[in-house]
Protein backbone atom coordinates (compact mmCIF):
# COMPACT_ATOMS: atom_id res chain seq x y z
CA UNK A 1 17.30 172.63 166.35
CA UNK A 2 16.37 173.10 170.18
CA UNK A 3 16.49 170.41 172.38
CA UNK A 4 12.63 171.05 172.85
CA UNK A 5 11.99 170.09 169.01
CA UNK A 6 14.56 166.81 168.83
CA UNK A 7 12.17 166.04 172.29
CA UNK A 8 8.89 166.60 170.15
CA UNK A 9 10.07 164.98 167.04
CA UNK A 10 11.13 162.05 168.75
CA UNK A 11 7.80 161.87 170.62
CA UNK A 12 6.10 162.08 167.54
CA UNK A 13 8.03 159.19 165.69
CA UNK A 14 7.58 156.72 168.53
CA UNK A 15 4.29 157.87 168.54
CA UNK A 16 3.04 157.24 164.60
CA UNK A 17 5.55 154.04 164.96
CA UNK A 18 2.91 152.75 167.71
CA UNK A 19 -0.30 153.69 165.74
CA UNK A 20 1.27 152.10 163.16
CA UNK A 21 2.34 148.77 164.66
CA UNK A 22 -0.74 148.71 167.11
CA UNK A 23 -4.19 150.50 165.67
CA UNK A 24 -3.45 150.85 161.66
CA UNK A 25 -2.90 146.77 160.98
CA UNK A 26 -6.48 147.41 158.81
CA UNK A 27 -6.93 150.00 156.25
CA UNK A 28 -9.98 151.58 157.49
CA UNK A 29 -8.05 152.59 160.80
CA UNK A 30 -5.86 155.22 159.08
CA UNK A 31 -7.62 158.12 160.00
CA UNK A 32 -6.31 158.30 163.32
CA UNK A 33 -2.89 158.37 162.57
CA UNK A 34 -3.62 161.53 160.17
CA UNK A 35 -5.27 163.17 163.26
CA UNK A 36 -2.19 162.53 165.13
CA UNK A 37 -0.07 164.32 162.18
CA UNK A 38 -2.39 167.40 162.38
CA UNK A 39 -2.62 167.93 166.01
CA UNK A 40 1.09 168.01 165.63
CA UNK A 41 1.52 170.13 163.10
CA UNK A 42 -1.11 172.38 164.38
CA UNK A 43 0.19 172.74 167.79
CA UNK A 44 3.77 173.27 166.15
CA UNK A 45 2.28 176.80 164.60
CA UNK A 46 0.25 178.36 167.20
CA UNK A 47 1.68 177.80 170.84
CA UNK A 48 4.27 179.47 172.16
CA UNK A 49 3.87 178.64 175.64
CA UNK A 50 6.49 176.18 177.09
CA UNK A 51 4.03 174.29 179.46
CA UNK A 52 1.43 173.81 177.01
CA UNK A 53 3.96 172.02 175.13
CA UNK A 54 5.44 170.20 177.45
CA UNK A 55 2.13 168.93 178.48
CA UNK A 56 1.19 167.95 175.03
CA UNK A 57 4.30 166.11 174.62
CA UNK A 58 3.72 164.29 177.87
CA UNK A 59 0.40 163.54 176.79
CA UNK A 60 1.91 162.02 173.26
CA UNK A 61 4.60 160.00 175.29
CA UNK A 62 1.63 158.71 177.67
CA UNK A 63 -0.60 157.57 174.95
CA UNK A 64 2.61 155.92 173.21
CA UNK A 65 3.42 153.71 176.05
CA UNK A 66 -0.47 152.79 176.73
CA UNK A 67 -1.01 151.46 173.08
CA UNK A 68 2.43 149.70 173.47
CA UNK A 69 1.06 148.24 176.98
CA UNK A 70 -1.95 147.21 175.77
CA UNK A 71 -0.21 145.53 172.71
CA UNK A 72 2.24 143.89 174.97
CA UNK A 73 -0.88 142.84 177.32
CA UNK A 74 -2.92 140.90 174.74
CA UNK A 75 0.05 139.15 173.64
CA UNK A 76 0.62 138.26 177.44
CA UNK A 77 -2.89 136.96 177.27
CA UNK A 78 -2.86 135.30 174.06
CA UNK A 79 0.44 133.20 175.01
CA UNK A 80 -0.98 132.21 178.81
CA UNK A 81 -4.34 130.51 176.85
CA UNK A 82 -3.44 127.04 176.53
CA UNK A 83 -6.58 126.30 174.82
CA UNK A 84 -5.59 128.54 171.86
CA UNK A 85 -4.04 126.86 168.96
CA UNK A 86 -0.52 128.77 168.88
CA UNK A 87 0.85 127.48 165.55
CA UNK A 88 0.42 130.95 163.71
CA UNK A 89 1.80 132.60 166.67
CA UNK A 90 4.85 130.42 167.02
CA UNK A 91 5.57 130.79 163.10
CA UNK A 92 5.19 134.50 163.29
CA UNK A 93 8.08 134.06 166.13
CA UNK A 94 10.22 132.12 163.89
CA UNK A 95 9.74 134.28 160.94
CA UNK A 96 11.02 137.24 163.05
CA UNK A 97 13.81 135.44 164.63
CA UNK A 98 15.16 134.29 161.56
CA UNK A 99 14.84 137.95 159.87
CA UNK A 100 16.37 138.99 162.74
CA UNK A 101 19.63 137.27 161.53
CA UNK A 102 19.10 137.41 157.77
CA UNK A 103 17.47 134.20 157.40
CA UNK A 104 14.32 132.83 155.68
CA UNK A 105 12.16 129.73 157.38
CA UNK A 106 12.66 126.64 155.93
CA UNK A 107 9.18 125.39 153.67
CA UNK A 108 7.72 123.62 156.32
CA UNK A 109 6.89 126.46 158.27
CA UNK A 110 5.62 128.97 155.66
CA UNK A 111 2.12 129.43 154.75
């Protein structure tokens, strides 16, 4: 494989890992992850011109990091509200930590 398609496949996993953590929580979201997968596969067939490519590929890595900003801004925004009742937010921290190192939360803080 050129360096050119590791570049593009890699794009393209960080990019349906995104959609995935950040648009497709609900069901009825999935479509847009399946458009991503075309437009991928359909600009994989037809262009052979190398700044076409690269353009699309810059576009793929731009829209990667914005839904991982955006993500990463609400959460900023979420955790600065002092009003908001952070219980669920604070177990959800937990629960990762505790995968993180192979562990389970004790009773008291599962649902």
């Amino acid at each position: 494989m050129s360096s050119r398609t590791l570049q593009a496949a890699k794009v393209y996993r960080d990019l349906l890992k995104s959609i995935r953590k950040n648009i497709e929580k609900e069901g009825y979201k999935s479509h847009f992850g399946e458009f991503v997968t075309q437009e991928f596969r359909n600009s994989s067939n037809l262009s052979t011109d190398q700044s076409c490519i690269q353009q699309k590929i810059k576009l793929a890595r731009d829209y990667t990091f914005l839904l991982n900003s955006v993500q990463h801004h609400k959460d900023l925004l979420i955790s600065y509200n002092i009003a908001v009742d952070r219980s669920d937010e604070m177990k959800k921290v937990l629960g990762k930590s505790a995968a993180s190192v192979g562990l389970q939360l004790p009773d008291v803080y599962q649902a």
